[in-house]
Protein backbone atom coordinates (compact mmCIF):
# COMPACT_ATOMS: atom_id res chain seq x y z
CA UNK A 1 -15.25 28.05 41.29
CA UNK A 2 -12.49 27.32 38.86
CA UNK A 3 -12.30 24.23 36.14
CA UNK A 4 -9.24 22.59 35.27
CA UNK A 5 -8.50 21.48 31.94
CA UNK A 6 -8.19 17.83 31.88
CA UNK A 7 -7.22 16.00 28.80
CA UNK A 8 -9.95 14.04 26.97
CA UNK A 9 -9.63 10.47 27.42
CA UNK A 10 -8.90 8.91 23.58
CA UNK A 11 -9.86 5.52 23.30
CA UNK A 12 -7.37 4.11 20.52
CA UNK A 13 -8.67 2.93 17.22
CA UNK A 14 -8.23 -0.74 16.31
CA UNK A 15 -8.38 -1.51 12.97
CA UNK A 16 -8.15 -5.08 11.56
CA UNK A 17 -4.54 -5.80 10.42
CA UNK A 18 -4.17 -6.07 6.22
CA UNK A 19 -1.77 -9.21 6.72
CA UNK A 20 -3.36 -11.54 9.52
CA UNK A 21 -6.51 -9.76 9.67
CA UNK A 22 -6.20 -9.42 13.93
CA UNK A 23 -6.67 -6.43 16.02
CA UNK A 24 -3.96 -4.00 15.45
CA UNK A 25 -3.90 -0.37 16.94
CA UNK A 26 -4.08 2.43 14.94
CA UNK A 27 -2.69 5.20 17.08
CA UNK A 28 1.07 6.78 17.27
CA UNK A 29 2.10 4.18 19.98
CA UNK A 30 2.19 1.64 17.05
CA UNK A 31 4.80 2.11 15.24
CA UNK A 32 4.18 -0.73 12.82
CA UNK A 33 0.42 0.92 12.06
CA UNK A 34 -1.63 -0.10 9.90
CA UNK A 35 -0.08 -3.82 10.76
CA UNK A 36 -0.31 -5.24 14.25
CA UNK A 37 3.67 -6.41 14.41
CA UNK A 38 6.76 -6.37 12.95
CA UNK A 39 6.37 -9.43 11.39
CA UNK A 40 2.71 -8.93 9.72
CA UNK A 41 4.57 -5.96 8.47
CA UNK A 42 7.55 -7.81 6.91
CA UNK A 43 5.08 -10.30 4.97
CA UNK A 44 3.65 -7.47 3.25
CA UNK A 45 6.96 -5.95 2.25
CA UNK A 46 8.01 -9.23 1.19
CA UNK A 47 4.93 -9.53 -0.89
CA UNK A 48 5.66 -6.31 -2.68
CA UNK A 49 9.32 -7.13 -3.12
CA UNK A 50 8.10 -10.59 -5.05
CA UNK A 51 5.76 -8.64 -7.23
CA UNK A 52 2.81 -10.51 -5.04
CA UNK A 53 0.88 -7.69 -5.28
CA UNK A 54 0.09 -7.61 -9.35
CA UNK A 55 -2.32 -6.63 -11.31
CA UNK A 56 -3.82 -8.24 -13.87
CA UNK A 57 -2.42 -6.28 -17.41
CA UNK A 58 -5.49 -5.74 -20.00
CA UNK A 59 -3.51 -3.72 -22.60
CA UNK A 60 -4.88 -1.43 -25.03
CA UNK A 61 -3.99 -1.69 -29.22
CA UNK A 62 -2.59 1.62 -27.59
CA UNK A 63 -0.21 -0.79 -25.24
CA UNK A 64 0.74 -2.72 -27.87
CA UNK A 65 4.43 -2.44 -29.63
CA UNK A 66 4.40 -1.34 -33.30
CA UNK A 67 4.89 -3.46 -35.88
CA UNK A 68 7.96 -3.41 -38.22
CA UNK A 69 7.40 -1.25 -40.67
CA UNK A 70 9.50 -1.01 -43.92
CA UNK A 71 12.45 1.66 -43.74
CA UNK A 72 11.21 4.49 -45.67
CA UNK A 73 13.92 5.78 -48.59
CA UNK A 74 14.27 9.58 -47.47
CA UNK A 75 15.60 11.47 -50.49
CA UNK A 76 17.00 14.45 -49.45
């Protein structure tokens, strides 16, 4: 007796969507993946694009610009 290799049955994974928060497949038939549509996926473009997506700036005396300093008289 023989076996025939049948392909495994692959359930896809859904993953919530990071714009609307729905059901959205996370498989190669999505093409918009890790969003559920085209649109969800537009939002968060146009949230980038605006600078929606910021984050907060702590700076460091490191971060800071120096201050004006005298010029120094080079005598050469």
């Amino acid at each position: 007796m023989t076996t025939v290799d049948r392909p495994i049955p692959v359930t896809p994974k859904r993953v919530p969507c990071p714009t609307c928060g729905g059901d959205s497949i996370y498989a190669i038939s999505n093409p918009y993946r890790p969003f559920c549509s085209a649109r969800c996926k537009n939002v968060d473009l146009g949230a980038w694009a605006s600078e929606g997506f910021r984050l907060a700036a702590s700076g460091s005396a490191e971060d800071q610009p120096l201050e004006d300093s005298p010029p120094s008289s080079a005598s050469h």
